[in-house]
Protein backbone atom coordinates (compact mmCIF):
# COMPACT_ATOMS: atom_id res chain seq x y z
CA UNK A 1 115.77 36.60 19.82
CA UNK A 2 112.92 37.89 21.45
CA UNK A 3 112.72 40.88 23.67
CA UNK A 4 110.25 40.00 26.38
CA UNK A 5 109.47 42.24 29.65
CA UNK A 6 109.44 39.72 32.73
CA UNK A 7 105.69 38.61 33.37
CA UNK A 8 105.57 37.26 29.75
CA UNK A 9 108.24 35.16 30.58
CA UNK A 10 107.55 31.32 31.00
CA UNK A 11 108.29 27.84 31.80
CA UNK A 12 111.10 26.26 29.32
CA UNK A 13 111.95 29.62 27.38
CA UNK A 14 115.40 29.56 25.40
CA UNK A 15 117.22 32.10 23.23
CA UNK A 16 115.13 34.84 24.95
CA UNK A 17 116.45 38.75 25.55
CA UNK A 18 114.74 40.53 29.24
CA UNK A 19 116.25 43.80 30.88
CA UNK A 20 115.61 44.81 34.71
CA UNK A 21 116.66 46.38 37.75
CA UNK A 22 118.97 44.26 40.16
CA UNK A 23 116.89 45.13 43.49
CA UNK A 24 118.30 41.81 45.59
CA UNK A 25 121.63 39.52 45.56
CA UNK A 26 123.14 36.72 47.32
CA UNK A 27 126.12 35.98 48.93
CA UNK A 28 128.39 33.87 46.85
CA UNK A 29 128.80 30.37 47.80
CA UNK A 30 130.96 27.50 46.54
CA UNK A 31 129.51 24.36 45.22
CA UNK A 32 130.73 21.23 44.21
CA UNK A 33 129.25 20.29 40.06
CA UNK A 34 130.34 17.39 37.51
CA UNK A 35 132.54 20.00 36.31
CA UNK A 36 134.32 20.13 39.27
CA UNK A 37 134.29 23.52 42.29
CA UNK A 38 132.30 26.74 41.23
CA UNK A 39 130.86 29.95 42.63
CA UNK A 40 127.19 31.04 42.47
CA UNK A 41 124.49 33.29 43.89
CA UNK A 42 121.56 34.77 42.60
CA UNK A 43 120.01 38.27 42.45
CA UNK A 44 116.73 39.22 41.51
CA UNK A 45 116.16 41.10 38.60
CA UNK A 46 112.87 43.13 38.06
CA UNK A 47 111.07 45.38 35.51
CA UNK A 48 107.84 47.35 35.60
CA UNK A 49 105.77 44.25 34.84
CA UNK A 50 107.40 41.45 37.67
CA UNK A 51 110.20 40.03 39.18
CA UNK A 52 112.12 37.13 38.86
CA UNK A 53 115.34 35.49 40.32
CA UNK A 54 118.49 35.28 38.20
CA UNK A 55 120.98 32.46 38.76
CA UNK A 56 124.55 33.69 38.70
CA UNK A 57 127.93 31.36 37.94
CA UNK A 58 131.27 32.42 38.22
CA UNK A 59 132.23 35.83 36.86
CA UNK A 60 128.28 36.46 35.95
CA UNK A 61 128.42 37.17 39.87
CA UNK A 62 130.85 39.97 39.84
CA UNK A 63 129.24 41.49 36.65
CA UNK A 64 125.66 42.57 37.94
CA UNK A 65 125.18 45.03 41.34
CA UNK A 66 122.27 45.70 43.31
CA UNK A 67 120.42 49.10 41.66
CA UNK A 68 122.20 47.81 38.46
CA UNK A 69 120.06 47.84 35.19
CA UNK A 70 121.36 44.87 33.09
CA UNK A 71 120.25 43.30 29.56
CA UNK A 72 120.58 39.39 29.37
CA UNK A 73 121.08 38.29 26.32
CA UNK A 74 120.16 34.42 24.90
CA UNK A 75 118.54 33.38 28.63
CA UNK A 76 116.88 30.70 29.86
CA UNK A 77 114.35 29.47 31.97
CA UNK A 78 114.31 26.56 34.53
CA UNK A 79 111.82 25.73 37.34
CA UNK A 80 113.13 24.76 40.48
CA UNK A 81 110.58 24.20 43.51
CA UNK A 82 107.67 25.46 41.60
CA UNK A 83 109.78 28.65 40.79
CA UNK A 84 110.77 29.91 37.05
CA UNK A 85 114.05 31.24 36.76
CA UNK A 86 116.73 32.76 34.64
CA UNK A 87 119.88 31.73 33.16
CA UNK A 88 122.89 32.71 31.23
CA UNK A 89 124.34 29.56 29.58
CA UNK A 90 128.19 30.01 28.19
CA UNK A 91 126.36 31.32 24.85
CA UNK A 92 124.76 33.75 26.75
CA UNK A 93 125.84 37.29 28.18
CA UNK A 94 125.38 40.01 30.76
CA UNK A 95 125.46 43.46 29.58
CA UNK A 96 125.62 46.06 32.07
CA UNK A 97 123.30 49.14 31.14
CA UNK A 98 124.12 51.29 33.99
CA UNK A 99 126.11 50.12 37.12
CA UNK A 100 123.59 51.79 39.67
CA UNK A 101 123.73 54.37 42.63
CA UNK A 102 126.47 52.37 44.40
CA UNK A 103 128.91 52.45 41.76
CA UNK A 104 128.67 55.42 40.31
CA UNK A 105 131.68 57.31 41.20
CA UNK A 106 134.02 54.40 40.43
CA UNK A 107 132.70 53.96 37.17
CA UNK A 108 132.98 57.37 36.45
CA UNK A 109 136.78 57.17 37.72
CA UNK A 110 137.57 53.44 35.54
CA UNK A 111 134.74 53.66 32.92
CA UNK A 112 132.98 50.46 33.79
CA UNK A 113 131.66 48.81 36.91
């Protein structure tokens, strides 16, 4: 799986590994798919070379916070409206490097974000 810092990112990318900053997110909304009612937002996820914006389904939501440093793992990339973006399929993951300035005493307190 390659390990790839943000600007070499592109168009159509599978199986690929990025880690960043969460510096933005979005309010969770509820949407109607094929596979019935979900939740998503996005947040935007950035490293020393770019930023990009990261879809976010379900759980994925609660797992990332803004000044978060995360690691996704097996991404994606779509383009919608002329914009790449990133994606955690269900044989993807979210690990959380370090929960950010926010969260810092409670995960101190319960060990995890």
């Amino acid at each position: 799986m390659p390990k790839l810092k943000v600007a070499q990112i592109k168009p159509g990318m599978r199986g690929i590994e990025v880690t960043g900053k969460i510096i933005r997110k979005g309010d969770k909304r509820v949407v109607e798919t094929k596979f019935g009612t979900a939740t998503v937002s996005w947040a935007i996820l950035e490293d020393e070379t770019r930023s990009i914006r990261l879809n976010l389904w379900r759980r994925q939501i609660d797992e990332v916070r803004v000044g978060g440093t995360v690691r996704l793992v097996n991404a994606f990339v779509r383009v919608y409206k002329d914009e790449m973006e990133l994606n955690i399929g269900s044989d993807g993951r979210i690990d959380v490097l370090e929960c950010g300035p926010l969260w810092k005493e409670r995960r101190l307190s319960q060990n995890s974000c």
